[in-house]
PDB file of N, CA and C in Angstrom:
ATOM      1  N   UNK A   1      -5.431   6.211  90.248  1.00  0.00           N
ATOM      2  CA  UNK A   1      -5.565   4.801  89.961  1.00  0.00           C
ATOM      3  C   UNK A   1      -5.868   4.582  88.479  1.00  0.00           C
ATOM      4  N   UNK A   2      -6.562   5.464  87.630  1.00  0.00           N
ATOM      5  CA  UNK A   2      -6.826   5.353  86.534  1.00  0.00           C
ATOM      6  C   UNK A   2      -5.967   5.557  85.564  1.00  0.00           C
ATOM      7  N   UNK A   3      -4.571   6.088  86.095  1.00  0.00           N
ATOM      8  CA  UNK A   3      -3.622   6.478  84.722  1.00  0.00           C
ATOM      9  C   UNK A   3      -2.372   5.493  85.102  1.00  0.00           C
ATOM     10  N   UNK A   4      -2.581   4.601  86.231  1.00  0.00           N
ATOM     11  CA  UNK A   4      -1.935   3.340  86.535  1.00  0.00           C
ATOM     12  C   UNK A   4      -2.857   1.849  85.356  1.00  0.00           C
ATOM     13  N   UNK A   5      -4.108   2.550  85.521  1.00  0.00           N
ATOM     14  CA  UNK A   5      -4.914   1.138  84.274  1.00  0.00           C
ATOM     15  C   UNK A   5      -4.425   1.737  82.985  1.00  0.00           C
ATOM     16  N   UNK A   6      -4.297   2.888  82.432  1.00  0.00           N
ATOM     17  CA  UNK A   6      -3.927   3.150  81.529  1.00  0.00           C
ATOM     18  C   UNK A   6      -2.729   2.657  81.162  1.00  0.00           C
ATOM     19  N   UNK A   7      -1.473   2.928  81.898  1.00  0.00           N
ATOM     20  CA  UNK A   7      -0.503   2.764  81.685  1.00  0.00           C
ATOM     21  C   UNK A   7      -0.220   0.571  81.602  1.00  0.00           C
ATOM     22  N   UNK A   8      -1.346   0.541  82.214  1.00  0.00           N
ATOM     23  CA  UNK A   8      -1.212  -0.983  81.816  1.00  0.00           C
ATOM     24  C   UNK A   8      -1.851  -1.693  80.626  1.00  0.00           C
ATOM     25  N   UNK A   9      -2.794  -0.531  79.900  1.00  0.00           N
ATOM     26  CA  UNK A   9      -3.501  -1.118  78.937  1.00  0.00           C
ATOM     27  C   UNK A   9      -2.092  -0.780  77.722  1.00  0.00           C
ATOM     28  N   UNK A  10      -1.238   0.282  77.931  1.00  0.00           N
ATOM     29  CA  UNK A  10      -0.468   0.775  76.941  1.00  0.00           C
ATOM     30  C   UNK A  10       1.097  -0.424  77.174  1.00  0.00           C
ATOM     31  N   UNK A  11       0.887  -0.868  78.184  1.00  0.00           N
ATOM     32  CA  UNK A  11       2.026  -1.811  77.980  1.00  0.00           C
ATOM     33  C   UNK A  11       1.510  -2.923  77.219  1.00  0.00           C
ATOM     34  N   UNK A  12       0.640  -3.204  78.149  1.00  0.00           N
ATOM     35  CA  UNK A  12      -0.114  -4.756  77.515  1.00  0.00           C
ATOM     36  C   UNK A  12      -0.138  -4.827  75.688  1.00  0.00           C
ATOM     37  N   UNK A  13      -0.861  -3.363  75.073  1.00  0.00           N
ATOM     38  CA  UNK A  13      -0.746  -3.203  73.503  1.00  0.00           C
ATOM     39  C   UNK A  13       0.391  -3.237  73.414  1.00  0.00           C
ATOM     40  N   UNK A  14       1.493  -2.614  73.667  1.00  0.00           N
ATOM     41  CA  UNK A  14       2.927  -2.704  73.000  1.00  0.00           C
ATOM     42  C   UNK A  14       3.356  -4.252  73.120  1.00  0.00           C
ATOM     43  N   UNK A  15       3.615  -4.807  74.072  1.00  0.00           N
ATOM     44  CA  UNK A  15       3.842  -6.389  74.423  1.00  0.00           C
ATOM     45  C   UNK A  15       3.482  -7.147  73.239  1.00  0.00           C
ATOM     46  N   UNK A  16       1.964  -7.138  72.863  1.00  0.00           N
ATOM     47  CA  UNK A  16       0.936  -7.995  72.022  1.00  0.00           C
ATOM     48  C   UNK A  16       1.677  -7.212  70.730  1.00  0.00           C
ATOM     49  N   UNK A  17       1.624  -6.374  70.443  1.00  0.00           N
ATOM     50  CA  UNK A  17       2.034  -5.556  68.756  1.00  0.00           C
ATOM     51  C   UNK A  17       3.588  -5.879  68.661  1.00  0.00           C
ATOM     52  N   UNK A  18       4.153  -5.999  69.321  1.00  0.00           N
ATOM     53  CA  UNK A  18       5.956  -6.342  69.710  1.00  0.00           C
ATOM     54  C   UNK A  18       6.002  -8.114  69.460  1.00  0.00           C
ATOM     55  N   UNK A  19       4.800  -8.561  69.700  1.00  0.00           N
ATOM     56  CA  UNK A  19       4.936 -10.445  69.853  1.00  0.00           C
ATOM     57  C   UNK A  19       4.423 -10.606  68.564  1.00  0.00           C
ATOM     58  N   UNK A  20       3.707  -9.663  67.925  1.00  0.00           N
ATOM     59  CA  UNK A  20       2.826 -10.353  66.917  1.00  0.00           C
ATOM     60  C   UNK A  20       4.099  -9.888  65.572  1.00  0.00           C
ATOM     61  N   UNK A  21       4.848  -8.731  65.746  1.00  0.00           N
ATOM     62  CA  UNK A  21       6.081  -8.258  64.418  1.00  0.00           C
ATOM     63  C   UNK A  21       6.867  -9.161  65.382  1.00  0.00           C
ATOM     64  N   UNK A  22       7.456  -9.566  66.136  1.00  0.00           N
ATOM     65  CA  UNK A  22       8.546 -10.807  65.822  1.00  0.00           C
ATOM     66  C   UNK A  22       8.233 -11.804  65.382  1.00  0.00           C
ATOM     67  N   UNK A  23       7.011 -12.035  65.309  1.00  0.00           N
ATOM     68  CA  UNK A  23       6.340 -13.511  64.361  1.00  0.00           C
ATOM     69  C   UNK A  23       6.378 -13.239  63.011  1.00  0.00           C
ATOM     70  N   UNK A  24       5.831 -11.810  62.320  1.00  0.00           N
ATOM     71  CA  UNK A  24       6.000 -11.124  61.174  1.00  0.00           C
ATOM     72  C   UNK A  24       4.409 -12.076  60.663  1.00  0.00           C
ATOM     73  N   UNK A  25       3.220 -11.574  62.057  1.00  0.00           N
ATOM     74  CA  UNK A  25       1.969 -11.510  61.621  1.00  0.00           C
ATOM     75  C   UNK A  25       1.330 -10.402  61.969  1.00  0.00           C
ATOM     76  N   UNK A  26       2.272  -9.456  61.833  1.00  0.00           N
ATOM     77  CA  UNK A  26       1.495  -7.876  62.379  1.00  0.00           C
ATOM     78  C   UNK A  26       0.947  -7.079  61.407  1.00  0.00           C
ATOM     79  N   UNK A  27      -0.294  -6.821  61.072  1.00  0.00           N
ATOM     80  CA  UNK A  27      -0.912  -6.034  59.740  1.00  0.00           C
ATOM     81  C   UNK A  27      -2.097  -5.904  60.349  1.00  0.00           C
ATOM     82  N   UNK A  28      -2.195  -4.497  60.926  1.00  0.00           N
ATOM     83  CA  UNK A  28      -3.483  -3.847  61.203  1.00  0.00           C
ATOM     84  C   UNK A  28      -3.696  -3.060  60.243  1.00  0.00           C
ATOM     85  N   UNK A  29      -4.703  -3.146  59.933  1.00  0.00           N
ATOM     86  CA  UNK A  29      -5.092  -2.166  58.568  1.00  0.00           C
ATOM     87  C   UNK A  29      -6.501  -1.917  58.872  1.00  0.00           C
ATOM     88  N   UNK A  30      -7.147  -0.431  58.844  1.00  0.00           N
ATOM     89  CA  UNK A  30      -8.249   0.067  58.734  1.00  0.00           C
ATOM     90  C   UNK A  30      -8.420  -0.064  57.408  1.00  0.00           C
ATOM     91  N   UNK A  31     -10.382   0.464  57.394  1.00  0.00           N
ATOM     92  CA  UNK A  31     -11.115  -0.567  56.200  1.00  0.00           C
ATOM     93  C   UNK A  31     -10.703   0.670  55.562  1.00  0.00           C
ATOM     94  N   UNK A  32     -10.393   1.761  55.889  1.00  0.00           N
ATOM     95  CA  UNK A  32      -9.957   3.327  54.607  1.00  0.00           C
ATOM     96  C   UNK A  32      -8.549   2.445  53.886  1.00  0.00           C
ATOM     97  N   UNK A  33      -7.956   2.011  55.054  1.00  0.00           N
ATOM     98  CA  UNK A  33      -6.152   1.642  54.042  1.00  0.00           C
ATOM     99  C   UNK A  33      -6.953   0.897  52.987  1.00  0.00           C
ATOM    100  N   UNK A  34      -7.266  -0.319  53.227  1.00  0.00           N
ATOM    101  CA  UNK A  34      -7.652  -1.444  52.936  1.00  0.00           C
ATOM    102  C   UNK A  34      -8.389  -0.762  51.312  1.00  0.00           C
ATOM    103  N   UNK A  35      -9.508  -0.048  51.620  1.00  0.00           N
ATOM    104  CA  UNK A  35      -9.947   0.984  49.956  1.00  0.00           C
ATOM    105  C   UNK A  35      -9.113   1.060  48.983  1.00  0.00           C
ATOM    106  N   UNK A  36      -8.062   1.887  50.144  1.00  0.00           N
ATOM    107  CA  UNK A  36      -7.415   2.845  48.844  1.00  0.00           C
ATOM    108  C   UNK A  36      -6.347   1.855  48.560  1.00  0.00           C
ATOM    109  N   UNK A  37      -5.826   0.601  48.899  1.00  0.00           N
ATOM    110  CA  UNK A  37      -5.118  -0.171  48.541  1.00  0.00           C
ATOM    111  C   UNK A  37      -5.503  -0.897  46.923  1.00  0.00           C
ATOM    112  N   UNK A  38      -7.421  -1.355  47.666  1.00  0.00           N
ATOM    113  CA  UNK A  38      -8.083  -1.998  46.709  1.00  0.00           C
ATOM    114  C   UNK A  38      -8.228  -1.158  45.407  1.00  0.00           C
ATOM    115  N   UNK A  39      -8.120   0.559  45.392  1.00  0.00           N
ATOM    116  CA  UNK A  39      -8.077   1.191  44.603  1.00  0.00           C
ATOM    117  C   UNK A  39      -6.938   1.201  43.724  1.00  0.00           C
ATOM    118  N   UNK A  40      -5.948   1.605  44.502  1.00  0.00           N
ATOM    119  CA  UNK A  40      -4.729   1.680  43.688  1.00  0.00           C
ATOM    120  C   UNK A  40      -4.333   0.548  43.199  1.00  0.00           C
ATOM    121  N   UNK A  41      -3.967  -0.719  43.229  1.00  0.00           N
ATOM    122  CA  UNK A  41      -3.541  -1.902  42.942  1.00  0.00           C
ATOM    123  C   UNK A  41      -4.468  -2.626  41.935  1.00  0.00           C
ATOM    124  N   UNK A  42      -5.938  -2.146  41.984  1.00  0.00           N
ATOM    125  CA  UNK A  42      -6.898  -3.116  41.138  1.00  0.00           C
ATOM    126  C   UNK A  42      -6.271  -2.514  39.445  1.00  0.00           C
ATOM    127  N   UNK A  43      -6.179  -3.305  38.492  1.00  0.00           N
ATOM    128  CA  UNK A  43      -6.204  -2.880  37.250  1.00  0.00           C
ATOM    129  C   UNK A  43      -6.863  -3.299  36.075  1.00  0.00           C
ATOM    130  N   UNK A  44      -7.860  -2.138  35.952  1.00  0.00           N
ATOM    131  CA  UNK A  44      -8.904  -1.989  35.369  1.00  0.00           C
ATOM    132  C   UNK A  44      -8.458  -1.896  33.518  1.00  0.00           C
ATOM    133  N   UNK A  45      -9.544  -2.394  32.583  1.00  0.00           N
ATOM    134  CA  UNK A  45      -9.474  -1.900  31.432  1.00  0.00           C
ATOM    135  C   UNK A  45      -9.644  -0.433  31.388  1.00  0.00           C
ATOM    136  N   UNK A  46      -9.309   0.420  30.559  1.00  0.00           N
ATOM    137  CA  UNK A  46      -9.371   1.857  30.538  1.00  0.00           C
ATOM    138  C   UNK A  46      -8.980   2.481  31.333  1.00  0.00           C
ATOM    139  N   UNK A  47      -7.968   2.296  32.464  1.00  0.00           N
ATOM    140  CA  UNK A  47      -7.987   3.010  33.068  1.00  0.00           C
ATOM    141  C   UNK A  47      -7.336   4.293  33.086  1.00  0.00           C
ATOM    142  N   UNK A  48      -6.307   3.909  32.371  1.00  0.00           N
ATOM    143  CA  UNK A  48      -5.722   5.049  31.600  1.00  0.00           C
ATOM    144  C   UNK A  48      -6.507   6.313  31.000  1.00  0.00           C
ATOM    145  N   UNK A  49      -7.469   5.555  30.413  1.00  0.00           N
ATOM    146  CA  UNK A  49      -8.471   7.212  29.598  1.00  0.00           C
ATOM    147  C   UNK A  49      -8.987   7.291  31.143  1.00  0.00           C
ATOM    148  N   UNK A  50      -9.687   6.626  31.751  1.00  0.00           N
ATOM    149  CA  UNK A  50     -10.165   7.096  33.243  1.00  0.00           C
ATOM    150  C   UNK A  50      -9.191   8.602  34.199  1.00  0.00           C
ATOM    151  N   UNK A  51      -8.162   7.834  33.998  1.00  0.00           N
ATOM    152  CA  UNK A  51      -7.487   8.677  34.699  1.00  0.00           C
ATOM    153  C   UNK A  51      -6.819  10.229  34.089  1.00  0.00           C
ATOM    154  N   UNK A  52      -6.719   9.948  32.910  1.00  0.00           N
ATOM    155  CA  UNK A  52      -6.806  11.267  32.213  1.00  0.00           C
ATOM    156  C   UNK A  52      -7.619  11.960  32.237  1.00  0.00           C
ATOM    157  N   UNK A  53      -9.130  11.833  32.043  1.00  0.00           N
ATOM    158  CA  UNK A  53     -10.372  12.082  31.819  1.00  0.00           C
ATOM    159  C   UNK A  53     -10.493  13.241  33.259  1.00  0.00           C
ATOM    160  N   UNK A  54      -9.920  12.347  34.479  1.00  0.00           N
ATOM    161  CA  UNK A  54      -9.857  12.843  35.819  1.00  0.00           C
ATOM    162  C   UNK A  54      -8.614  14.027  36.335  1.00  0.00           C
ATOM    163  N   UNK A  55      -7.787  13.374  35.048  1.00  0.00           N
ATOM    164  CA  UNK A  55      -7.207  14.654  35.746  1.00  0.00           C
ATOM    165  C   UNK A  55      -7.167  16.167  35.250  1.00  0.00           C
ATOM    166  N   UNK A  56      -7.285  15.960  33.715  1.00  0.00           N
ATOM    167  CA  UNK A  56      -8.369  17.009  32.956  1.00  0.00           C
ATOM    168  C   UNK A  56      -9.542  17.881  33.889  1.00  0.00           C
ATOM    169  N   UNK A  57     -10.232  17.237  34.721  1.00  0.00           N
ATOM    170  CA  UNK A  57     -11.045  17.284  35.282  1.00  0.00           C
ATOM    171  C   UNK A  57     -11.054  17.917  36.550  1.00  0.00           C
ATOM    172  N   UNK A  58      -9.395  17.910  37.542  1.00  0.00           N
ATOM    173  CA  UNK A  58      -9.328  17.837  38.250  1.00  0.00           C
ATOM    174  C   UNK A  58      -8.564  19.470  37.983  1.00  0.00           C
ATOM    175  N   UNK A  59      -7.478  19.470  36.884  1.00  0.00           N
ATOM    176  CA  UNK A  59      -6.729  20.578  36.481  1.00  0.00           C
ATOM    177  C   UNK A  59      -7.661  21.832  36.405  1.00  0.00           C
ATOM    178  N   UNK A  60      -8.730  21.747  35.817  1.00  0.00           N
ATOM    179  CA  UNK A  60     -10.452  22.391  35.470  1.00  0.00           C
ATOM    180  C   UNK A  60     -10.820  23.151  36.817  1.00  0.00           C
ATOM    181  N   UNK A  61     -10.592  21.765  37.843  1.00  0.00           N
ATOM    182  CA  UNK A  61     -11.363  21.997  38.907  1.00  0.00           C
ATOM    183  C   UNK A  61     -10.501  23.747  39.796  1.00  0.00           C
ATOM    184  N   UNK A  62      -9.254  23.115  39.832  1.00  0.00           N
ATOM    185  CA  UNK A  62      -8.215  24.030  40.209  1.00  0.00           C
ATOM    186  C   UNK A  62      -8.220  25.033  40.003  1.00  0.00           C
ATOM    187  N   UNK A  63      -7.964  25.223  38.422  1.00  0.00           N
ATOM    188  CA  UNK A  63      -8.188  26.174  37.500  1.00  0.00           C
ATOM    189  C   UNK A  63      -9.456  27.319  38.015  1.00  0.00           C
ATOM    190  N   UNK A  64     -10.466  26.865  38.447  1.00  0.00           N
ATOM    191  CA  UNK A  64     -11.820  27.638  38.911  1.00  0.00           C
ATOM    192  C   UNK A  64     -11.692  27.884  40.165  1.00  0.00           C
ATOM    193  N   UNK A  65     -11.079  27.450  40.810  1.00  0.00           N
ATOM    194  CA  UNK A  65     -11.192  27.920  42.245  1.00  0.00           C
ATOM    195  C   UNK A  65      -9.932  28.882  42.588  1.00  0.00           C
ATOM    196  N   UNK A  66      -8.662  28.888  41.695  1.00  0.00           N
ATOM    197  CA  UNK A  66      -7.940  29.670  42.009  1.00  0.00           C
ATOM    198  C   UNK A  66      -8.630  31.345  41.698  1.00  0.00           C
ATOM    199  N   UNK A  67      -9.250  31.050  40.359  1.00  0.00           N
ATOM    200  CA  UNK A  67      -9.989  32.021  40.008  1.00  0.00           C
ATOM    201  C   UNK A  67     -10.901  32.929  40.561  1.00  0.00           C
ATOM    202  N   UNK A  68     -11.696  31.956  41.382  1.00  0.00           N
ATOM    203  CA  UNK A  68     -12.284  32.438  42.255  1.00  0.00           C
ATOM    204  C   UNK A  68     -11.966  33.046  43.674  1.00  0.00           C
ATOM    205  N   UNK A  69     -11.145  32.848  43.898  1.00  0.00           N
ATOM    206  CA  UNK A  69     -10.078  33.118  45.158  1.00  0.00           C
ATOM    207  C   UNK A  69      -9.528  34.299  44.666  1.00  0.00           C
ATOM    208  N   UNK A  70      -8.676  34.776  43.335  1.00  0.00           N
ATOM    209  CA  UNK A  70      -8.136  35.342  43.039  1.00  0.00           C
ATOM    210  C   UNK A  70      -9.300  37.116  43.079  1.00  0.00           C
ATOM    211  N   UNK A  71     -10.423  36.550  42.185  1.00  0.00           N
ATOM    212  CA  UNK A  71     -11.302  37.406  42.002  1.00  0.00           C
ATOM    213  C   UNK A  71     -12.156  38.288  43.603  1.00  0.00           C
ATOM    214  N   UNK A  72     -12.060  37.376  44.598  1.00  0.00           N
ATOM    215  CA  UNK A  72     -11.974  37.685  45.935  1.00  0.00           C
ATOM    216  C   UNK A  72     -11.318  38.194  46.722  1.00  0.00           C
ATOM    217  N   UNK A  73     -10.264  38.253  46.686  1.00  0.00           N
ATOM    218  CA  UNK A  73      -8.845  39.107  46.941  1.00  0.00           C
ATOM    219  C   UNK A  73      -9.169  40.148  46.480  1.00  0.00           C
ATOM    220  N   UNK A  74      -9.902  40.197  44.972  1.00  0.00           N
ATOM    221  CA  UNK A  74      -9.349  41.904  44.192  1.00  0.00           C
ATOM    222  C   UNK A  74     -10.646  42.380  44.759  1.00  0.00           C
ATOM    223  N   UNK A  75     -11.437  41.650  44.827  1.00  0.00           N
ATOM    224  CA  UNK A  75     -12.646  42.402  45.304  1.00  0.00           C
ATOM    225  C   UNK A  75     -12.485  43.224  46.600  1.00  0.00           C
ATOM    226  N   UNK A  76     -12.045  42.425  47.384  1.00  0.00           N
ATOM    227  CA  UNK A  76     -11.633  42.815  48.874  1.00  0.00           C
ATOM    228  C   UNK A  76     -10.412  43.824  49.105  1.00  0.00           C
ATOM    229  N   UNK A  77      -9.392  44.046  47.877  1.00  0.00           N
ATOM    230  CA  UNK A  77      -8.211  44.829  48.103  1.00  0.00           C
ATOM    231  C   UNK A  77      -8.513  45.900  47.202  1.00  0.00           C
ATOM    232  N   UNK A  78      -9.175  45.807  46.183  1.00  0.00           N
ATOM    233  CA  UNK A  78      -9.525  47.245  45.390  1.00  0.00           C
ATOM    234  C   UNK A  78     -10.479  47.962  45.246  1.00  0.00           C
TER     235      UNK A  78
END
């Protein structure tokens, strides 16, 4: 009986999500989309040095952990 309510809660959502895009008012968005939207799209003064600054930062980051990985391997194979 319970995968008969299921199967009616999964029609009922498709029905409602199917009525609401032929109206073309369908936009569910979790508050994470909604962030990284507000992130990417906002445009900030500096952001440019920001984002350099970060990826400098980020290249760095890489840079050390391959290293470290690498140095772990030799440890472990030689």
């Amino acid at each position: 009986m319970c995968i008969f309510k299921e199967i009616g809660k999964f029609v009922k959502n498709g029905a409602s999500v199917f009525n609401e895009a032929s109206k073309g008012s369908y936009s569910r968005q979790s508050e994470a989309i909604r962030s990284i939207e507000k992130e990417l799209f906002s445009k900030d003064d500096g952001s440019f040095v920001d984002d350099k600054r970060n990826l400098a930062k980020d290249r760095e980051n890489v840079n050390r952990d391959i290293r470290n990985s690498y140095n772990k391997l030799q440890l472990h194979n030689g």
